[in-house]
Protein backbone atom coordinates (compact mmCIF):
# COMPACT_ATOMS: atom_id res chain seq x y z
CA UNK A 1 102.10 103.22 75.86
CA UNK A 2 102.17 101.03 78.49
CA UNK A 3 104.28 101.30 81.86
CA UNK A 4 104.61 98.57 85.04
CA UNK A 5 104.69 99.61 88.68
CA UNK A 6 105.68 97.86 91.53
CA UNK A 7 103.33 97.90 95.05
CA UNK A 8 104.11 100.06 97.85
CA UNK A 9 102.71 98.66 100.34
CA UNK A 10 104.62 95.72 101.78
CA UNK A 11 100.93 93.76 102.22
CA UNK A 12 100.07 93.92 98.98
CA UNK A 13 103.70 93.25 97.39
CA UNK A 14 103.22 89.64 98.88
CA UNK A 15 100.26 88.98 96.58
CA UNK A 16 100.57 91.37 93.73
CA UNK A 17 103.26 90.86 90.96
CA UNK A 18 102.98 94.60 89.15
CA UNK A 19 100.52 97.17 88.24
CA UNK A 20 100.64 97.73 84.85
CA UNK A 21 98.95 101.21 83.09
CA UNK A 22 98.22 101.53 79.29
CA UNK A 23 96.94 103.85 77.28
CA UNK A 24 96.00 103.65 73.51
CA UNK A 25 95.61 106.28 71.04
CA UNK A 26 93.34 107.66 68.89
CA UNK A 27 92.99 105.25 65.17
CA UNK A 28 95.90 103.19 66.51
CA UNK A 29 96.04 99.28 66.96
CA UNK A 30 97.92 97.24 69.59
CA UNK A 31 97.82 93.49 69.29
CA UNK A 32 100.18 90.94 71.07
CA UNK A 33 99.63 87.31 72.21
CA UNK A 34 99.56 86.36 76.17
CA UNK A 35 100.97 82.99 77.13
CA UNK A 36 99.78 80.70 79.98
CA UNK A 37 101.00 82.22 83.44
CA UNK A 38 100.21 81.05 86.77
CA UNK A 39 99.52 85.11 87.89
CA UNK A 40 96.14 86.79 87.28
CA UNK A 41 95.27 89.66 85.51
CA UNK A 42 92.62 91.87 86.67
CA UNK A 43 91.76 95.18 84.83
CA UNK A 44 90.00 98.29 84.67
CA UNK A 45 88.99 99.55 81.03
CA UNK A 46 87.78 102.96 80.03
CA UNK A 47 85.84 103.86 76.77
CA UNK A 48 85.97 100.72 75.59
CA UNK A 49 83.71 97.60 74.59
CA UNK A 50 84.81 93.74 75.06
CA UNK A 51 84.60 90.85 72.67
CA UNK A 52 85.27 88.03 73.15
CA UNK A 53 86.08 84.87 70.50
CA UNK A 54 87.29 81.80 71.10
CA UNK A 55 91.12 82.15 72.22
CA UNK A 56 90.52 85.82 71.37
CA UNK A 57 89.71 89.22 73.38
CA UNK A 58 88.71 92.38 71.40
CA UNK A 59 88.91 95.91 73.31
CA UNK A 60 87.47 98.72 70.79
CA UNK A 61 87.24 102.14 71.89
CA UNK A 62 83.83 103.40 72.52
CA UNK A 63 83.71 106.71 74.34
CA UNK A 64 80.05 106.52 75.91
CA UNK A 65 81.08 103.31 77.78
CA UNK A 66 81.31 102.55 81.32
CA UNK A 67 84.41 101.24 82.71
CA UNK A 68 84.32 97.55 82.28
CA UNK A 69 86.69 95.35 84.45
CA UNK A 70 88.71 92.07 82.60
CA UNK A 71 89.00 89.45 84.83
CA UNK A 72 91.47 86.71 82.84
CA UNK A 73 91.10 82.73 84.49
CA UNK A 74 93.46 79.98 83.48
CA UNK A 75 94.29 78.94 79.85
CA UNK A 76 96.58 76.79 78.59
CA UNK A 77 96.85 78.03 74.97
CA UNK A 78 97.86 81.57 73.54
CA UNK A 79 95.20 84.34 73.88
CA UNK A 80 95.01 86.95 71.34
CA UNK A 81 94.70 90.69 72.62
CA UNK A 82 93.38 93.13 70.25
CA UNK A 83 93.15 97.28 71.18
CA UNK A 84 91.69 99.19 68.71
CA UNK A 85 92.28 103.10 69.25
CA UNK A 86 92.12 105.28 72.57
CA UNK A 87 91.65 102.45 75.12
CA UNK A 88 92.65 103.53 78.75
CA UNK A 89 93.63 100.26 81.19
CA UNK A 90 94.88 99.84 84.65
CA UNK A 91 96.09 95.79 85.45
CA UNK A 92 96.53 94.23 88.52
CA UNK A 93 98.60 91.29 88.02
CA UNK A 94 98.10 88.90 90.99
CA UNK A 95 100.69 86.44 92.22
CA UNK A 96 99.14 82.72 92.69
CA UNK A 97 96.30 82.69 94.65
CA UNK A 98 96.73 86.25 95.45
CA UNK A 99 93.33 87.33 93.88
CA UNK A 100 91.83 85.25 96.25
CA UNK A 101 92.91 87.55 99.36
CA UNK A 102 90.57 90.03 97.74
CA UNK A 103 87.66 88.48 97.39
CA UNK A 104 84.84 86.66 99.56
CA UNK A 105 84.02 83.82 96.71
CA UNK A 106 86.13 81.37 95.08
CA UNK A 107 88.54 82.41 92.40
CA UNK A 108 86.65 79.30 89.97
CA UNK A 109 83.58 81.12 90.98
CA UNK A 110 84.65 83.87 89.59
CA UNK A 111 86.78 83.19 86.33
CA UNK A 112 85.44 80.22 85.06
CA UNK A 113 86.48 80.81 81.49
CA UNK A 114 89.80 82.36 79.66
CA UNK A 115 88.44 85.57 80.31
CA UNK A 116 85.17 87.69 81.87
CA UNK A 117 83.95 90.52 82.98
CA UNK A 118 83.61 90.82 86.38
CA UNK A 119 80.11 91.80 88.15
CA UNK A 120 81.32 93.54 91.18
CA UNK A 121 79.06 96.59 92.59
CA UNK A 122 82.23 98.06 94.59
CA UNK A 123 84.77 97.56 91.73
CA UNK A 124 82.63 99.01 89.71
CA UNK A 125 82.45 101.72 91.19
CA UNK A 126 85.76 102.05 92.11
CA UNK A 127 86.75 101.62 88.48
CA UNK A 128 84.76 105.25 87.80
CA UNK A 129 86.40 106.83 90.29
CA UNK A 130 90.21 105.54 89.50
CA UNK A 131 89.67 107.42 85.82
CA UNK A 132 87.77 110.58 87.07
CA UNK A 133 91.11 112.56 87.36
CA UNK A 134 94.95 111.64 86.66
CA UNK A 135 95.00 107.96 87.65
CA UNK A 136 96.98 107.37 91.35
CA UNK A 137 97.97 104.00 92.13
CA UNK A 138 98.24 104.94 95.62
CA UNK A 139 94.06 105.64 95.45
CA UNK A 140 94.39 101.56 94.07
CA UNK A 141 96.21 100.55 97.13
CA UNK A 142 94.11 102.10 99.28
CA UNK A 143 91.10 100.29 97.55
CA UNK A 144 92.78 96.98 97.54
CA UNK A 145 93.76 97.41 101.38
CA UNK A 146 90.10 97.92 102.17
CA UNK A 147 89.45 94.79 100.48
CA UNK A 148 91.71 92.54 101.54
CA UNK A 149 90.88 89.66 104.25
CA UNK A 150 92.58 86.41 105.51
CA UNK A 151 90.84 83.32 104.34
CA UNK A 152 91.92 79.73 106.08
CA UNK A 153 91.36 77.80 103.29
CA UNK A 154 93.64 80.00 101.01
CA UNK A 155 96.46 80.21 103.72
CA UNK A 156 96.20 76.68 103.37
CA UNK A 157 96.27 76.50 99.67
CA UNK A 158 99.37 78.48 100.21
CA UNK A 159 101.61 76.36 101.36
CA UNK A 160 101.31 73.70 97.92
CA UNK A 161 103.13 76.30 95.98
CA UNK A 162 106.67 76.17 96.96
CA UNK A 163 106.19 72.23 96.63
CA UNK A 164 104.64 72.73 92.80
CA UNK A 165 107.35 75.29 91.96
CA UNK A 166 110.05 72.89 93.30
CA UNK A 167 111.08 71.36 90.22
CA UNK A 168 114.30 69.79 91.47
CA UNK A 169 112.29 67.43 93.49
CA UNK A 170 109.02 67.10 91.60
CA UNK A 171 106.76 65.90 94.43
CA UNK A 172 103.83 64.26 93.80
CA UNK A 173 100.38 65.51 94.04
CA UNK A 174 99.49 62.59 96.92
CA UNK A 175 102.87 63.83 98.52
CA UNK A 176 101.55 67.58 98.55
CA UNK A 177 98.14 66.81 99.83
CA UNK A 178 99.46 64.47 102.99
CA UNK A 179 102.03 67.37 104.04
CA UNK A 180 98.62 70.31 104.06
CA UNK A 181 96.45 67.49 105.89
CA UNK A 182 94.19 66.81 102.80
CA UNK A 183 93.25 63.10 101.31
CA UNK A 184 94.26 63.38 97.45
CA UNK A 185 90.45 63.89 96.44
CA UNK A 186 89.76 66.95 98.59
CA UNK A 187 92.99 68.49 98.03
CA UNK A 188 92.73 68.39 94.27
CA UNK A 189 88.74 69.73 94.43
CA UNK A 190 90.38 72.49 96.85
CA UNK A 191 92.97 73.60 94.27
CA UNK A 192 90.52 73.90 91.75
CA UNK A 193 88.08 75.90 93.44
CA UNK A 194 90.84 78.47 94.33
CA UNK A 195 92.91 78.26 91.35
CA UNK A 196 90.65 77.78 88.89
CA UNK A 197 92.64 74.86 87.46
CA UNK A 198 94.04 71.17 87.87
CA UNK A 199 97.30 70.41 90.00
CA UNK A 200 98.78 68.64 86.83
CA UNK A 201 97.31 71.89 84.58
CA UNK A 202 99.38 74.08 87.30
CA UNK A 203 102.53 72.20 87.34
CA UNK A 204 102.10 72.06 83.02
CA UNK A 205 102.33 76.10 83.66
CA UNK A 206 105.30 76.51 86.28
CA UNK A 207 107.67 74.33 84.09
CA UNK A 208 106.60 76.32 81.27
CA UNK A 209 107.15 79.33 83.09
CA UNK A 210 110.72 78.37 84.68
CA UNK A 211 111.54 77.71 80.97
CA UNK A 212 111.02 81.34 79.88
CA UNK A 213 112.80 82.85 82.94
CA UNK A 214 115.58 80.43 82.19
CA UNK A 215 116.18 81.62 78.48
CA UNK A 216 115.14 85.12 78.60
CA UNK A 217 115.60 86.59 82.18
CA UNK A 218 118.04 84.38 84.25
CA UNK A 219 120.36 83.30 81.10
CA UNK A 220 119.66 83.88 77.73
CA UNK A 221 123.03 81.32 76.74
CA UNK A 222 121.70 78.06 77.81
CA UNK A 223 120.74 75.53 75.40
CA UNK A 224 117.59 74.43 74.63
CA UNK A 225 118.81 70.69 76.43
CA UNK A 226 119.64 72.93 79.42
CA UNK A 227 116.16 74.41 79.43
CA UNK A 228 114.67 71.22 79.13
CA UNK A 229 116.06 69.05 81.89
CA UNK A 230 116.80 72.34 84.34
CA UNK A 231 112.71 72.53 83.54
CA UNK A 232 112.18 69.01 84.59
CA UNK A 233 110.54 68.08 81.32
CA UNK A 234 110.85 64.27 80.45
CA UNK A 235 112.94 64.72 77.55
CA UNK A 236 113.55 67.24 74.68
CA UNK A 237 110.66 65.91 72.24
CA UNK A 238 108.11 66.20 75.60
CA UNK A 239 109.83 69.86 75.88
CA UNK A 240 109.24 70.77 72.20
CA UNK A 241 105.05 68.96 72.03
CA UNK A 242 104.19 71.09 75.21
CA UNK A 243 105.63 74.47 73.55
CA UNK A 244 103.60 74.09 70.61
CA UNK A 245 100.25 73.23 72.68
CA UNK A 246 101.26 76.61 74.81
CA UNK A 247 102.53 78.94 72.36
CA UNK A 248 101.52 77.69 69.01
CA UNK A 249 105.43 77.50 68.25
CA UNK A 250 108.04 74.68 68.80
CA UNK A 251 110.76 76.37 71.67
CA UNK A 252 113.61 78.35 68.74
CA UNK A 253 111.06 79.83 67.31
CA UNK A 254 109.34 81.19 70.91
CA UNK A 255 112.26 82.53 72.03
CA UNK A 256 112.93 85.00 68.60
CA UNK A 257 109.37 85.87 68.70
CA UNK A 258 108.47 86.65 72.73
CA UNK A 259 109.60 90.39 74.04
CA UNK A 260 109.92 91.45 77.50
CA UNK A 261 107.96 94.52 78.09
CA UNK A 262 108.80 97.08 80.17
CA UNK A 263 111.49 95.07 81.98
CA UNK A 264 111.15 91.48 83.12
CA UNK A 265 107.75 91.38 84.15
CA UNK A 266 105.56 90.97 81.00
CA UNK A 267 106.60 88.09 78.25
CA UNK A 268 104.13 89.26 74.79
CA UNK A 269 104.64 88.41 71.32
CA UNK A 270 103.93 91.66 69.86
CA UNK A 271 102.25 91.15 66.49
């Protein structure tokens, strides 16, 4: 049902996480729940129409539909995923800022919300062409290739991540923003407009991340109190508040409910 793929190409293995490839079936339904991630999901839907509800996306199979393409922006709260029947989707799941190396605007320009669809002409088009035969991710490459572009701004950008994702030191924001040149103000109106969300809403995400590559991929042994502090959250209540605002469950119960699918890329509760 669904499958993950790694790039080829070593360009696009710098920005891109996976491809992932599903396919639904005829009467069937799939439903799961997507957590807050700093990646970015980008993808292609055949014979299907889009609804969206508020912390909720609906994908119901309707054969005399274009392909539609799901462009997801930052949340901080599960999202609800509903396919209903034969639903055909190719994902691009962008690394941070990644998405940004593809196109000419903004990312915030682009994904305002939770979730849209995105108004491209070209990836439109493309999108009809990836499902007129067998799909071939190298014919995806190719088409990402021919869009991507350097942008100084973004290179920039860039170089804030490793000091966000550094949780042993936990730099501060003002810290960041002197080492990449910036004054605090235009730094933090910068990160927005190319990450479509707050530094303190990004670093909320990467500690809530590290936590779930902590229990479930690196060491599924550790305490919770390990987790926590390893996490750099303030203490274990802190730890415990910002699950439930995430997930919608306190941390025990997360960690019986989420499944790794297909390997260690994709963290779902399947419902």
């Amino acid at each position: 049902m669904l499958k993950s793929y790694l790039p080829q190409s070593p360009i696009l293995q710098k920005h891109i996480e996976c491809f992932y490839i599903f396919n639904g079936e005829e009467k069937s339904t799939f439903n799961y729940l997507a957590f807050p991630h700093y990646n970015t999901g980008l993808s292609f839907i055949q014979h299907a129409d889009i609804h969206r509800k508020e912390f909720q996306i609906d994908i119901v199979q309707q054969l005399n539909s274009d392909v539609k393409i799901e462009l997801l922006g930052k949340y901080l709260f599960p999202v609800r995923i509903n396919y209903f029947g034969k639903v055909n989707e190719v994902s691009i799941i962008f690394k941070p800022l990644g998405i940004n190396r593809f196109f000419q605007e903004s990312f915030h320009s682009i994904a305002p919300q939770f979730s849209q669809e995105l108004q491209h002409e070209e990836w439109i088009k493309f999108g009809l062409s990836l499902f007129d035969k067998e799909i071939d991710l190298k014919n995806l490459e190719a088409f990402l290739l021919s869009k991507y572009q350097d942008n100084d701004e973004v290179i920039r950008m860039e170089y804030a991540l490793p000091f966000l994702h550094d949780l042993d030191f936990n730099f501060s924001i003002a810290h960041i923003a002197e080492q990449l040149g910036y004054n605090l103000k235009t730094f933090q109106r910068h990160f927005i407009k190319h990450l479509s969300c707050s530094t303190v809403e990004y670093r909320r995400i990467v500690r809530f991340r590290h936590s779930i590559a902590s229990k479930l991929i690196t060491d599924g042994v550790k305490s919770l109190t390990e987790i926590t502090y390893e996490s750099a959250y303030y203490d274990q209540s802190y730890f415990i508040k910002e699950f439930k605002k995430l997930t919608g469950h306190n941390p025990k119960e997360f960690f019986k409910v989420a499944k790794q699918v297909d390997g260690e890329k994709i963290v779902w509760k399947i419902l």
